[in-house]
Protein backbone atom coordinates (compact mmCIF):
# COMPACT_ATOMS: atom_id res chain seq x y z
CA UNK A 1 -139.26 6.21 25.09
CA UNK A 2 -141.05 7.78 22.13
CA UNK A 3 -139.97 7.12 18.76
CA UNK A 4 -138.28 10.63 18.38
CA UNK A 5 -136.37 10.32 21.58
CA UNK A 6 -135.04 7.10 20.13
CA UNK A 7 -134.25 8.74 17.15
CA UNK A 8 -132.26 11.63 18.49
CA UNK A 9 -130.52 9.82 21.00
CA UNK A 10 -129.56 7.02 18.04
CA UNK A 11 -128.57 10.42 16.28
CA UNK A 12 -126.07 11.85 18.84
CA UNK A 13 -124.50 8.39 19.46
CA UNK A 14 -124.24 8.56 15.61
CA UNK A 15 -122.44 11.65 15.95
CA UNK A 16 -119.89 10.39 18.38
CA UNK A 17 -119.28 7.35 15.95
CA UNK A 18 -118.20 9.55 13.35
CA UNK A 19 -115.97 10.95 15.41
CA UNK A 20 -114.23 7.72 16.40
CA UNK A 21 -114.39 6.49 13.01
CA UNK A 22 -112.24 9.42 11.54
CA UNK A 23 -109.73 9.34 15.11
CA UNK A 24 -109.17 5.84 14.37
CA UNK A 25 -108.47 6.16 10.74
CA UNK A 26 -106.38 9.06 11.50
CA UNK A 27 -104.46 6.99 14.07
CA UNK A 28 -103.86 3.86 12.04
CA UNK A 29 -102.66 6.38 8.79
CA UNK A 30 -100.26 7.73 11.17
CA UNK A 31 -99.26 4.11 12.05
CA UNK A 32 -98.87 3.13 8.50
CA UNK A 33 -96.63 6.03 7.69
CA UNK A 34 -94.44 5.07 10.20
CA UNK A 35 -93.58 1.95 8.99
CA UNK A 36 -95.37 -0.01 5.85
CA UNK A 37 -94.22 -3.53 7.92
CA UNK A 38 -96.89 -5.34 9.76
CA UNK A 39 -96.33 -4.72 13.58
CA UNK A 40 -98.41 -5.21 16.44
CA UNK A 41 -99.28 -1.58 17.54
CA UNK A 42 -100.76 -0.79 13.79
CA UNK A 43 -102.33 -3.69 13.25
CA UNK A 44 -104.63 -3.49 16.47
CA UNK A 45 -105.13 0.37 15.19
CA UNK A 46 -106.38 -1.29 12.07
CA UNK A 47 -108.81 -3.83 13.42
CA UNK A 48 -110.33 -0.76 15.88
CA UNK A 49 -110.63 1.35 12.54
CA UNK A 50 -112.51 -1.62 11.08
CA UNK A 51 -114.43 -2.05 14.12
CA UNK A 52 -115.67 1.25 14.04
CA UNK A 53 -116.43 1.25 10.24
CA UNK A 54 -118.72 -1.79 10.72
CA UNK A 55 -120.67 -0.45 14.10
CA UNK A 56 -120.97 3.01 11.76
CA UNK A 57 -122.20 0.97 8.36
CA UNK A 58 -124.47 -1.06 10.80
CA UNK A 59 -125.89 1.30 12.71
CA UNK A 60 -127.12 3.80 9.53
CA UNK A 61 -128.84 0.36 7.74
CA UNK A 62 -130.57 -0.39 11.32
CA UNK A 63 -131.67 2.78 11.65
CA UNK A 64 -132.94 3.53 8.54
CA UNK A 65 -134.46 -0.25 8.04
CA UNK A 66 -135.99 0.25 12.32
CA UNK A 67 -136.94 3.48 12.28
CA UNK A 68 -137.43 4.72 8.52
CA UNK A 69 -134.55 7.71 9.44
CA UNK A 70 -131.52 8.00 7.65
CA UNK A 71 -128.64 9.65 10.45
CA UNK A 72 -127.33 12.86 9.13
CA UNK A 73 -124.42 13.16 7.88
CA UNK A 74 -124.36 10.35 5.63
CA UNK A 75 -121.04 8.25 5.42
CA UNK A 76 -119.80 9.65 2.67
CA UNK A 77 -116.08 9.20 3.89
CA UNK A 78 -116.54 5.99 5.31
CA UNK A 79 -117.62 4.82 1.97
CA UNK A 80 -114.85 6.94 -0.36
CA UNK A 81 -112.09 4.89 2.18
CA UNK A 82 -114.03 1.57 1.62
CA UNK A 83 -114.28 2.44 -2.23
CA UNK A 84 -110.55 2.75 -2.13
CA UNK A 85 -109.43 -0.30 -0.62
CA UNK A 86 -112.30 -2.04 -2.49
CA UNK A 87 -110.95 -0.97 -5.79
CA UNK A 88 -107.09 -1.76 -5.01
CA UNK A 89 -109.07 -5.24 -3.73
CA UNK A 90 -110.31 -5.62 -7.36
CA UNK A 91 -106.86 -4.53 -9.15
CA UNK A 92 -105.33 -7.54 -7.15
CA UNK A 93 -103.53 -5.46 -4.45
CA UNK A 94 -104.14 -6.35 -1.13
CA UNK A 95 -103.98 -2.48 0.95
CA UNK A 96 -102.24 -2.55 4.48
CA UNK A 97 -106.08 -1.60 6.11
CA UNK A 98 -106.56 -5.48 4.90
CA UNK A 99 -103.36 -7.01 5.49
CA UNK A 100 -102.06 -5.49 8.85
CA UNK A 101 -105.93 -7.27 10.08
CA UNK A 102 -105.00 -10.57 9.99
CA UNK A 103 -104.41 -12.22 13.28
CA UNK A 104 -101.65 -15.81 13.72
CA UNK A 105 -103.86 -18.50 13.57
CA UNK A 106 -107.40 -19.36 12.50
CA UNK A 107 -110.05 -17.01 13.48
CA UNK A 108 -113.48 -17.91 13.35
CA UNK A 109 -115.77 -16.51 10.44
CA UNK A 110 -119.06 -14.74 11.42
CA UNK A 111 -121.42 -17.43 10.69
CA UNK A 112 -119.10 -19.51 13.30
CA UNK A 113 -119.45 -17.40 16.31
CA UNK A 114 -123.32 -16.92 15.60
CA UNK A 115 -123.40 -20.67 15.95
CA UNK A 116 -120.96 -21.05 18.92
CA UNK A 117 -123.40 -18.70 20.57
CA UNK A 118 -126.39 -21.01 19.54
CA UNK A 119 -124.71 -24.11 20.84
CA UNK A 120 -123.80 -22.43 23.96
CA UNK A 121 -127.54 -21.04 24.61
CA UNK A 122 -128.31 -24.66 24.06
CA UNK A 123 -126.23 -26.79 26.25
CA UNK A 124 -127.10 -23.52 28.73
CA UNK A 125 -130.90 -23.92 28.65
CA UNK A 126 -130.66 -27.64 28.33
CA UNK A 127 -128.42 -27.59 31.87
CA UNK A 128 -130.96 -25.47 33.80
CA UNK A 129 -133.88 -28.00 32.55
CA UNK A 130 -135.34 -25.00 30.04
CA UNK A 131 -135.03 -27.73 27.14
CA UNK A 132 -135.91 -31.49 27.62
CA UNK A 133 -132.76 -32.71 26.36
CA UNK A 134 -130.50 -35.06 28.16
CA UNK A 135 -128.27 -35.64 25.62
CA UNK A 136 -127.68 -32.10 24.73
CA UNK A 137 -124.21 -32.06 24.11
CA UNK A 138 -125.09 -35.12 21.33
CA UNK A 139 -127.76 -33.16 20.19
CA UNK A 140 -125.33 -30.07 19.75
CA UNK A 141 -122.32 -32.44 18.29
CA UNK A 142 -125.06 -33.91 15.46
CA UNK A 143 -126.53 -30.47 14.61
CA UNK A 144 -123.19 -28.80 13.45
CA UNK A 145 -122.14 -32.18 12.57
CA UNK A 146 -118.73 -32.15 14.81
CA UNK A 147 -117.09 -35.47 15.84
């Protein structure tokens, strides 16, 4: 696939994410008028509108850093709704699109699933004999320094 073909499929699929991006934010707003309680229904609206924000604000950096293209149109509204609940952030209010996230229990932060996943592809290649490591799960247990 040439690098223009990439680029205009990268460009329709952007188009399409857009889309979902303003359904979802549509959806949870809809939610939130509703009720301003945390409930179960708006919340998952929420973390799908987040979802989609980050696959949108990750996919225009890739794109542009991968394949020197910016997508068309730029995010300007994903970026005004971000401004927003940055800026009640930094007044000391905590907005409904952050509170109505949070999940019962711990979740695990980013840099924890990246190294679940390492750990994992470890003990996986160490199993099948990839790695020369018969004490893997040691090996795993010392790394990330878990008892």
């Amino acid at each position: 696939m040439s690098q223009s073909d990439r680029v205009n499929e990268l460009q329709a699929k952007w188009e399409v994410l857009l889309e979902e991006e303003e359904r979802l934010f549509n959806l949870a707003c809809q939610l939130d008028t509703q009720s301003s309680d945390k409930f179960e229904e708006k919340s998952a609206a929420v973390r799908a509108w987040w979802g989609a924000t980050n696959a949108a604000l990750w996919m225009f950096n890739r794109t542009r850093a991968q394949h020197n293209h910016e997508l068309s149109p730029f995010p300007a509204f994903i970026l005004g709704r971000l401004a927003n609940i940055s800026e009640e952030l930094a007044n000391g209010n905590v907005p409904s699109f952050v509170s109505d996230v949070a999940r019962e229990g711990r979740v695990w932060w980013r840099q924890e699933r990246h190294d679940i996943g390492f750990a994992v592809a470890y003990i996986s290649a160490a199993k099948e004999g990839k790695i020369s490591d018969r004490a893997y799960n040691k090996t795993v247990r010392q790394t990330y320094n878990v008892v």
